[in-house]
C-alpha atoms as a PDB file:
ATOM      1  CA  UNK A   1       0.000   0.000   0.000  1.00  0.00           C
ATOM      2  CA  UNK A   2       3.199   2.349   0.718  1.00  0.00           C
ATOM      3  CA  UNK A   3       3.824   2.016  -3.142  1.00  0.00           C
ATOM      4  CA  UNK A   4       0.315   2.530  -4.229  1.00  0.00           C
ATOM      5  CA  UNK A   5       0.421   6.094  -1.518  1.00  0.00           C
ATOM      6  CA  UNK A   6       3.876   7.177  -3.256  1.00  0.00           C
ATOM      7  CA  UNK A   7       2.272   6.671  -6.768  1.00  0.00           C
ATOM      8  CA  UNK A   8      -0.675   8.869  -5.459  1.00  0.00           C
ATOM      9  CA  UNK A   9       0.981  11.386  -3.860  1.00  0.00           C
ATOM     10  CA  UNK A  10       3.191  11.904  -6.863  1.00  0.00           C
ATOM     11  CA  UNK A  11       0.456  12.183  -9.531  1.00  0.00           C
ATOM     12  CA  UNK A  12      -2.206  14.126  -8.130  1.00  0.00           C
ATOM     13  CA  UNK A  13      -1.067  17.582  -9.007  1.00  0.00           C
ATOM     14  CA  UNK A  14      -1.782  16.321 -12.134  1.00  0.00           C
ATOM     15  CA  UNK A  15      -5.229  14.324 -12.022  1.00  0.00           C
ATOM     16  CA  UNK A  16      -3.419  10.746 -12.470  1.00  0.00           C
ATOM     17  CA  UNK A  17      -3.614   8.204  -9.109  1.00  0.00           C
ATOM     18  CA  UNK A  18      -1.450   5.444 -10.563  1.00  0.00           C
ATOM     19  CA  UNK A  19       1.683   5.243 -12.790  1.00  0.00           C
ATOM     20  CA  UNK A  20      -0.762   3.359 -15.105  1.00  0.00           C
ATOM     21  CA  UNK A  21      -2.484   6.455 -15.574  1.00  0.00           C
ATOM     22  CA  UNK A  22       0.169   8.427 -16.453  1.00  0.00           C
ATOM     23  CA  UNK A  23       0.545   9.277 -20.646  1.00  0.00           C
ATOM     24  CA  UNK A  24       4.357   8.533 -22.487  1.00  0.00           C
ATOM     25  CA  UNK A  25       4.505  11.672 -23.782  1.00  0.00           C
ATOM     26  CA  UNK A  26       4.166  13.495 -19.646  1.00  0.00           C
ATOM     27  CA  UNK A  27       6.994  10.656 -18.729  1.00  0.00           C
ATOM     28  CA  UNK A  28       9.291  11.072 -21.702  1.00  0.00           C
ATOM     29  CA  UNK A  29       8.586  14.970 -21.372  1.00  0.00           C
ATOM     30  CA  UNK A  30       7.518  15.977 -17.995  1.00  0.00           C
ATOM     31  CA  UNK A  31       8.717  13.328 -16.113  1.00  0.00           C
ATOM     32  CA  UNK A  32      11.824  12.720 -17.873  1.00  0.00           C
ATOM     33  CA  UNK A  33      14.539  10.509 -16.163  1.00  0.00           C
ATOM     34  CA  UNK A  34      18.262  10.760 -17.079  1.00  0.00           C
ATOM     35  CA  UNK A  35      20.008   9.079 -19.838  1.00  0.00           C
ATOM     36  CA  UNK A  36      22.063   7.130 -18.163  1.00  0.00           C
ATOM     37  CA  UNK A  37      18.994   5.372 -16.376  1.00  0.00           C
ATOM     38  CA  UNK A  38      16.823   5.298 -19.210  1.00  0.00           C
ATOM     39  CA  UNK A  39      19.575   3.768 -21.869  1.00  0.00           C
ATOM     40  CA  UNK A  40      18.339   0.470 -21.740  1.00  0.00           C
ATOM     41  CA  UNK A  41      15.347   1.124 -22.606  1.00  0.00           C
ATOM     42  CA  UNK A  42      16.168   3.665 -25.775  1.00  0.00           C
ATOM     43  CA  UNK A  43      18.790   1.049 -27.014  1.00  0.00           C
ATOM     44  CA  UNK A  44      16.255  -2.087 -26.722  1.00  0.00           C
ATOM     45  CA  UNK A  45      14.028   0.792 -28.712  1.00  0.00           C
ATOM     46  CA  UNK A  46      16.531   1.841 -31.397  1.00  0.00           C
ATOM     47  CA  UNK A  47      17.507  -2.253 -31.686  1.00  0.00           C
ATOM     48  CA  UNK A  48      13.653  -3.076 -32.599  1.00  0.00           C
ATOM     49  CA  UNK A  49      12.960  -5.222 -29.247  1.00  0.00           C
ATOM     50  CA  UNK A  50      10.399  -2.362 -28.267  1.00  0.00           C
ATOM     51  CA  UNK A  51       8.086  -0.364 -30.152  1.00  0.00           C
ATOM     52  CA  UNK A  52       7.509   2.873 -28.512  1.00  0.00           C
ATOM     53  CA  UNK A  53       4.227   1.719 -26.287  1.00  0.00           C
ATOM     54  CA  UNK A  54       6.191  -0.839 -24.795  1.00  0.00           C
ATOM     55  CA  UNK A  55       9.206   1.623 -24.061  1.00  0.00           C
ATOM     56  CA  UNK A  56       5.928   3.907 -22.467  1.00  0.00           C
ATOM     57  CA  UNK A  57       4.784   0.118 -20.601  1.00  0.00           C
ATOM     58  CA  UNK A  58       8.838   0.179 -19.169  1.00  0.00           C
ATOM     59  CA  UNK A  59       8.946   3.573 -17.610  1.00  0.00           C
ATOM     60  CA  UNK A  60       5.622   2.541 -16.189  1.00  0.00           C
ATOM     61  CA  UNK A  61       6.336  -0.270 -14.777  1.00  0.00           C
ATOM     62  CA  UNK A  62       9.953   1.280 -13.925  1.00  0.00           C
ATOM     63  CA  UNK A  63       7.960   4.089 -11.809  1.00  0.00           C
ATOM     64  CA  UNK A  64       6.309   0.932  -9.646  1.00  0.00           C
ATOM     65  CA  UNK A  65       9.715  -0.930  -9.373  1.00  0.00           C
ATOM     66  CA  UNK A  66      10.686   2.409  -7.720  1.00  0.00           C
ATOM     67  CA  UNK A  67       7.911   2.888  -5.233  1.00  0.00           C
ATOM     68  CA  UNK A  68       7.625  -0.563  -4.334  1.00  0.00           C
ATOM     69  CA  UNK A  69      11.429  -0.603  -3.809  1.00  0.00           C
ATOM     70  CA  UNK A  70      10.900   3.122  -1.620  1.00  0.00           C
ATOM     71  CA  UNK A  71      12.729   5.403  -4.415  1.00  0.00           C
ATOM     72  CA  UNK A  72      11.739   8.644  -5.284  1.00  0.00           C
ATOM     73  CA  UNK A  73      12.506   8.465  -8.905  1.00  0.00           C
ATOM     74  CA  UNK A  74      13.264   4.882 -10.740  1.00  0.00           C
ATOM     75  CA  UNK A  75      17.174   4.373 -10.878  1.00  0.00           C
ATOM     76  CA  UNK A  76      18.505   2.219 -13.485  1.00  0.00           C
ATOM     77  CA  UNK A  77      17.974  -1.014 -11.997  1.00  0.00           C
ATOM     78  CA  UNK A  78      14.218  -0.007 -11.811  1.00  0.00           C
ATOM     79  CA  UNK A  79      14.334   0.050 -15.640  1.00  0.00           C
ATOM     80  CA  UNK A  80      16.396  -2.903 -15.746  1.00  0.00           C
ATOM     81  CA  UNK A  81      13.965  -4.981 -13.934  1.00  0.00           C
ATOM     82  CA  UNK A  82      11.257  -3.153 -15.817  1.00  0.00           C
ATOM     83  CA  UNK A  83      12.657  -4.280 -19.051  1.00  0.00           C
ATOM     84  CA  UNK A  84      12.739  -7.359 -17.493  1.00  0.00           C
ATOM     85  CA  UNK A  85       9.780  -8.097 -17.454  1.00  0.00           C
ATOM     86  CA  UNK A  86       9.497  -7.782 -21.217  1.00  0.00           C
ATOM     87  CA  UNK A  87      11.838 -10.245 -22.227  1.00  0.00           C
ATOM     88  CA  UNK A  88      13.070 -12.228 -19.573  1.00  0.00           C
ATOM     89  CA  UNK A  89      15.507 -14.283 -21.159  1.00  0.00           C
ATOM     90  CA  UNK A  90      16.772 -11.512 -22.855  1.00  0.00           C
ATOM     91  CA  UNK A  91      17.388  -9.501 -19.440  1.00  0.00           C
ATOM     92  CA  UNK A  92      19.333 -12.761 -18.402  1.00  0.00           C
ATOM     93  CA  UNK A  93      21.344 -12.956 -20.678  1.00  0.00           C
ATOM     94  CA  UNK A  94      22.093  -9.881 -20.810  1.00  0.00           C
ATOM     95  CA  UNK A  95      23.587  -9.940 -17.256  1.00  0.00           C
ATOM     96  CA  UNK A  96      25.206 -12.839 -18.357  1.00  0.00           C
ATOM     97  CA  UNK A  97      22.601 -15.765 -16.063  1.00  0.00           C
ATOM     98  CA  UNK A  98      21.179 -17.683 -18.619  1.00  0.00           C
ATOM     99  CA  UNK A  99      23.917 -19.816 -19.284  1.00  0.00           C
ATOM    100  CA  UNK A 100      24.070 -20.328 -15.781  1.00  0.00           C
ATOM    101  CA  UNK A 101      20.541 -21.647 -15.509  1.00  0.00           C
ATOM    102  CA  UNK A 102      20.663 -23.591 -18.772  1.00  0.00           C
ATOM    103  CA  UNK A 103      18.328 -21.174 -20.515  1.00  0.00           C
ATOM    104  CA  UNK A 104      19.983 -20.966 -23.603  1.00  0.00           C
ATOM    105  CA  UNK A 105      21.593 -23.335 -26.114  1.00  0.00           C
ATOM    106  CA  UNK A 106      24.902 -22.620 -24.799  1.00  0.00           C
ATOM    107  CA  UNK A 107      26.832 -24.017 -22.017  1.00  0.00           C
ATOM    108  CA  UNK A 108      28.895 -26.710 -20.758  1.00  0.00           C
ATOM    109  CA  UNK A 109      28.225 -30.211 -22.567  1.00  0.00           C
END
């Protein structure tokens, strides 16, 4: 309920009660987060592994990461885990675990 409150709090200035609620264009705009924390998601963008409404669906879901983990703003492994969510395998393997848990082709024999 503490992240559902933060999410509240933060919106109501502008008429919105969730991060669901909120539009792209207020948190690539308005709400804009740094470079550096949202590169991820603009490379996975540029690459073709998001179309821009699922880039929107990742700072979403990036701003609940944060309140449920108690930040103000999300940081970048908010948007990590955010992106996450999208492709799982790809965020594993990305940080270098899916060979690890034998979810790719690759690997020891």
């Amino acid at each position: 309920m503490q992240a559902r409150e933060a999410a509240r709090q933060r919106w109501a200035a502008c008429g919105w009660n969730t991060n669901a609620e909120v539009p792209g264009p207020a948190l690539r705009r308005r709400f804009r987060l740094p470079r550096l924390v949202t590169a991820p998601i603009e490379d996975s963008l540029q690459a073709g592994g998001l179309t821009a409404r699922g880039a929107d669906r990742c700072l979403r879901l990036a701003w609940t990461v944060a309140d449920l983990a108690g930040h103000d703003r999300p940081c970048a492994e908010d948007v990590a885990v955010a992106l996450g969510f999208k492709d799982r395998l790809g965020f594993k393997d990305r940080l270098g675990l899916a060979d690890r848990q034998g979810l790719t082709g690759g690997g020891a024999a």
